[in-house]
N, C-alpha and C. Protein backbone atom coordinates (compact mmCIF):
# COMPACT_ATOMS: atom_id res chain seq x y z
N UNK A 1 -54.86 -49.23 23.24
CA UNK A 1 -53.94 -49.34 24.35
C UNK A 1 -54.76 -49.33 25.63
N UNK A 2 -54.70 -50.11 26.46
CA UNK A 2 -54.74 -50.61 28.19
C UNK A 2 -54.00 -49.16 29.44
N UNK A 3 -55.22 -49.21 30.04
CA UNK A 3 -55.14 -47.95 30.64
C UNK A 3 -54.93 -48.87 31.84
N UNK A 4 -53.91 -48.75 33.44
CA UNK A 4 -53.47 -49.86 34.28
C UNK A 4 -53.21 -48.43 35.52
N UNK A 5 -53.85 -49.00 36.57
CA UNK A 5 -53.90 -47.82 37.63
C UNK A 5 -53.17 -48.78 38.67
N UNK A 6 -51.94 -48.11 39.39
CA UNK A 6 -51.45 -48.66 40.65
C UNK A 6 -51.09 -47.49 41.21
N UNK A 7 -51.07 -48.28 42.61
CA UNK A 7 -50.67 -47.17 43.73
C UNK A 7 -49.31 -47.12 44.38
N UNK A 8 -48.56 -46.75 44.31
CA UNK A 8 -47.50 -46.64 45.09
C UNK A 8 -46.92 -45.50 45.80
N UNK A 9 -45.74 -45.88 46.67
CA UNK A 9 -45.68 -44.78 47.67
C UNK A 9 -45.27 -43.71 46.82
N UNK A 10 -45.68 -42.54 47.18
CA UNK A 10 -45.47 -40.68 47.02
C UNK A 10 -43.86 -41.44 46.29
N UNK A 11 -42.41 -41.31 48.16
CA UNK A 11 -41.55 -40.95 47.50
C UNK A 11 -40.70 -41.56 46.15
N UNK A 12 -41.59 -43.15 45.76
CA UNK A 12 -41.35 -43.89 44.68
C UNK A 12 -41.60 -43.31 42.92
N UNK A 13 -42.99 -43.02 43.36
CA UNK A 13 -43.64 -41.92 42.22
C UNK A 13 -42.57 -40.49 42.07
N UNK A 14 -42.65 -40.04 43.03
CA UNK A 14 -41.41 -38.74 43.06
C UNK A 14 -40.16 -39.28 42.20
N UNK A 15 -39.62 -40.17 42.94
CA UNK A 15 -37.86 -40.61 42.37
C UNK A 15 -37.96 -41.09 40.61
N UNK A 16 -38.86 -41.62 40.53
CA UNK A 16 -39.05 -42.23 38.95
C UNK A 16 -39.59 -41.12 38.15
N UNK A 17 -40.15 -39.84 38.37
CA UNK A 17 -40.33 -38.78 37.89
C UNK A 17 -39.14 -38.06 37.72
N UNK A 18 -38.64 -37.88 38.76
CA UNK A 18 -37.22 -36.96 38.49
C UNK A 18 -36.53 -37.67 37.82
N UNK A 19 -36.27 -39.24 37.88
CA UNK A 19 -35.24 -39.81 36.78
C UNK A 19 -35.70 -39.92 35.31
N UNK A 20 -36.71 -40.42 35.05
CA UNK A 20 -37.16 -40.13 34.15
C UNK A 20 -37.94 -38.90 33.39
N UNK A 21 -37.44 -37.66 33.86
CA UNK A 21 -38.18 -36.54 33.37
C UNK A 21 -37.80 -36.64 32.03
N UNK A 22 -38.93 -35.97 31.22
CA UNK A 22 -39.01 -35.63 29.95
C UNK A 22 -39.06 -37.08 28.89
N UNK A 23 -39.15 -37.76 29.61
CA UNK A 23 -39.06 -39.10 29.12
C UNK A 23 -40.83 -40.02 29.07
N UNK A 24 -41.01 -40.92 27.76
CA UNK A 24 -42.65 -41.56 27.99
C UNK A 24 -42.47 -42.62 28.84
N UNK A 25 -43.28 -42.06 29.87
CA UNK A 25 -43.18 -43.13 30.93
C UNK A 25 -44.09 -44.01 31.05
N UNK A 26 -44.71 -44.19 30.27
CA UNK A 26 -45.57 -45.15 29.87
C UNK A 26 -45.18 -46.41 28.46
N UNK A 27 -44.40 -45.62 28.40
CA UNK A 27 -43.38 -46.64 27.43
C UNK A 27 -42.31 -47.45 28.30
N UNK A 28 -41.72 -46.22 29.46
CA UNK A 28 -41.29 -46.97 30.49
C UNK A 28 -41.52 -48.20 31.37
N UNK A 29 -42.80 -47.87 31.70
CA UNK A 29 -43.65 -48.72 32.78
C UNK A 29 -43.59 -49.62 31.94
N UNK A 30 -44.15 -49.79 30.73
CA UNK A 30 -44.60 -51.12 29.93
C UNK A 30 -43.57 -52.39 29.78
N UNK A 31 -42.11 -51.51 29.45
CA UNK A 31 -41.01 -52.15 28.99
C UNK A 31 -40.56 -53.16 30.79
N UNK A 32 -40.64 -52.01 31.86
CA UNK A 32 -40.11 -52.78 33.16
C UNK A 32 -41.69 -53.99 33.16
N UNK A 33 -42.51 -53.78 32.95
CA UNK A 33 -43.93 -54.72 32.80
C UNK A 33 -43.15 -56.33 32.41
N UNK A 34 -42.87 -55.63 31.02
CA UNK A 34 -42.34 -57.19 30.20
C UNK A 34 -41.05 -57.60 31.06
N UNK A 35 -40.29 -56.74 31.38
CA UNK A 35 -39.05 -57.51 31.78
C UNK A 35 -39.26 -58.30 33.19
N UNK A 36 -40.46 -57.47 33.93
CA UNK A 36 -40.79 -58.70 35.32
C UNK A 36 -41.75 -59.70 34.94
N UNK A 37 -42.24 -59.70 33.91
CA UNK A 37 -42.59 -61.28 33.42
C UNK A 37 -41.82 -61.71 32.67
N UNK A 38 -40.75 -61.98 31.95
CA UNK A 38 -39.98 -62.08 31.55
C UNK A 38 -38.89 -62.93 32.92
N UNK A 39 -38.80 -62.08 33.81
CA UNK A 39 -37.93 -62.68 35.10
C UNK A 39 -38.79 -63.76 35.71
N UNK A 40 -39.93 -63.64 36.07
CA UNK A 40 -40.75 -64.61 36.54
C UNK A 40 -40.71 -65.92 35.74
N UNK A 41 -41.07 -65.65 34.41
CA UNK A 41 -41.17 -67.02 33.75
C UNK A 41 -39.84 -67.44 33.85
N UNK A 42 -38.57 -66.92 33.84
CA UNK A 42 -37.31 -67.61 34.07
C UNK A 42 -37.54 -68.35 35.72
N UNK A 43 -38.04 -67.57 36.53
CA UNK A 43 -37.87 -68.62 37.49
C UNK A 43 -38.71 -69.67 37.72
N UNK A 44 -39.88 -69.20 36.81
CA UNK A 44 -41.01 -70.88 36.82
C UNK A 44 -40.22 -71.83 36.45
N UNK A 45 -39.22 -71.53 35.16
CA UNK A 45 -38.56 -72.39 34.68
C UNK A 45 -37.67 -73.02 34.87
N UNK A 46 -37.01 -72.28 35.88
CA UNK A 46 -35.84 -72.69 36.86
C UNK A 46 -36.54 -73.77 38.21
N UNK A 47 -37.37 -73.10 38.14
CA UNK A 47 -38.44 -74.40 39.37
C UNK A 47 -38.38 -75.62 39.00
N UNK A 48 -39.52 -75.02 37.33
CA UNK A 48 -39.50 -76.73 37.20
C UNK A 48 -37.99 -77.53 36.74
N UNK A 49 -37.49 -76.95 36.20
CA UNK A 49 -35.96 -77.91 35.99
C UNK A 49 -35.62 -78.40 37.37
N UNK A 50 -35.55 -77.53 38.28
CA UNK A 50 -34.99 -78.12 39.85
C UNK A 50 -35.73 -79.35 39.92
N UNK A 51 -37.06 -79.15 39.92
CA UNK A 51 -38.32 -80.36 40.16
C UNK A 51 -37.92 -81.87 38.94
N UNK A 52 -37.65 -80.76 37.95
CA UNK A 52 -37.12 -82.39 37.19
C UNK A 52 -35.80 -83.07 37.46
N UNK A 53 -34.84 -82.18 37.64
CA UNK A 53 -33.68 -82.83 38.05
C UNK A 53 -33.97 -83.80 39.17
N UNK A 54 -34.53 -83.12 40.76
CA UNK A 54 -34.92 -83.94 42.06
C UNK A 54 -35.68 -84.81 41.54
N UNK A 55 -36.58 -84.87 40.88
CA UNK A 55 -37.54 -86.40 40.25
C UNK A 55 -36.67 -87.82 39.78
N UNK A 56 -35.72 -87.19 38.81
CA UNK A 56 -35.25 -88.23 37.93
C UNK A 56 -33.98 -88.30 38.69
N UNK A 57 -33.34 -87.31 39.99
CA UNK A 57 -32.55 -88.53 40.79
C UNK A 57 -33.13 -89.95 41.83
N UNK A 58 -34.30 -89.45 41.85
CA UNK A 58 -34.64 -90.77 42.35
C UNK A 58 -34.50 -92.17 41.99
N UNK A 59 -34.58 -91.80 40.79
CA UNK A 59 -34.38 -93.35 39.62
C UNK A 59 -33.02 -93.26 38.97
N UNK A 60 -31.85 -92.27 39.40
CA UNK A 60 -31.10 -92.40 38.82
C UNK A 60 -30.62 -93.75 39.36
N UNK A 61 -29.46 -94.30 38.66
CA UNK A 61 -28.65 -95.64 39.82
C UNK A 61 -27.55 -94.88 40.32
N UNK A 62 -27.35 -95.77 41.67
CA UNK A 62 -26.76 -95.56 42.86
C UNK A 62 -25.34 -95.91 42.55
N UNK A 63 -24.51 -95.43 42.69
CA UNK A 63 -22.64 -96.00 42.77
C UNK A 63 -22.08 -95.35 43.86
N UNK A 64 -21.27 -96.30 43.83
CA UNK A 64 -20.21 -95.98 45.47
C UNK A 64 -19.43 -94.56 44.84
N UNK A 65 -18.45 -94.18 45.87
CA UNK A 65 -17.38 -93.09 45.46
C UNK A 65 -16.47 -93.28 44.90
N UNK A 66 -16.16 -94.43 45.03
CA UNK A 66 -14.92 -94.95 44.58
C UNK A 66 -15.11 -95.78 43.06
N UNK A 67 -16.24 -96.05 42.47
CA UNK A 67 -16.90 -96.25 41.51
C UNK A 67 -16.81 -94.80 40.42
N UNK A 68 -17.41 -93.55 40.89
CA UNK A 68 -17.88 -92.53 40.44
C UNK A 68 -16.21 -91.72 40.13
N UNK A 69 -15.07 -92.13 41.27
CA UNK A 69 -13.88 -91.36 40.87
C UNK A 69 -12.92 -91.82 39.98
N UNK A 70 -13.34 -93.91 39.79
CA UNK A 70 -12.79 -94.34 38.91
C UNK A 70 -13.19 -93.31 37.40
N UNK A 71 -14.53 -93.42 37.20
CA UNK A 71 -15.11 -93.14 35.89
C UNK A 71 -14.66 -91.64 35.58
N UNK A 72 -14.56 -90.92 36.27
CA UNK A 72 -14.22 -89.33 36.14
C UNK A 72 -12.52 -89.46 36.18
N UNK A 73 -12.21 -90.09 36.46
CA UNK A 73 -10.48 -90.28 36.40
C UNK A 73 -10.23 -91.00 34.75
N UNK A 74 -11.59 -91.68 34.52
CA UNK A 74 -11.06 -92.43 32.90
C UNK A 74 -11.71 -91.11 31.89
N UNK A 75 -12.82 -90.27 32.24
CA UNK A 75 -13.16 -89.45 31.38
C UNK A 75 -12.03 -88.06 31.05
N UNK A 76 -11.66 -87.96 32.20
CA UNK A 76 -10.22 -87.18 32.28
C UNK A 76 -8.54 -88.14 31.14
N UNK A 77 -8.73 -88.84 30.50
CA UNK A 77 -7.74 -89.48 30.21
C UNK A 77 -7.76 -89.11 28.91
């Protein structure tokens, strides 16, 4: 096992002690570890989908409004 030194403020260290008393907080730390990479890679992934969606409207084809409300008025039928 990986020994991981950070610093944070006193009253942060304080509050996560009192909530977690009696509790392995190193089991703690590890688990919030995975879940903020865990969140991160969701939003890489959310990036790149944005990035692919904005890409491939460029090449989508173009229709009027009145084109686009016909077709959603026949998919509704």
């Amino acid at each position: 096992m990986s020994t991981v030194n950070f610093s944070v403020p006193e009253n942060v260290k304080q509050t996560f002690n009192a909530v977690f008393e009696g509790q392995n907080k190193s089991a703690i730390i590890a688990e919030l570890m995975l879940e903020a990479v865990e969140r991160e890679e969701r939003k890489q992934r959310s990036r790149e989908a944005y990035k692919n969606i904005v890409a491939r409207r460029k090449h989508a084809p173009k229709i009027t409004e009145n084109k686009f409300r016909t077709a959603r008025a026949a998919g509704r039928s």
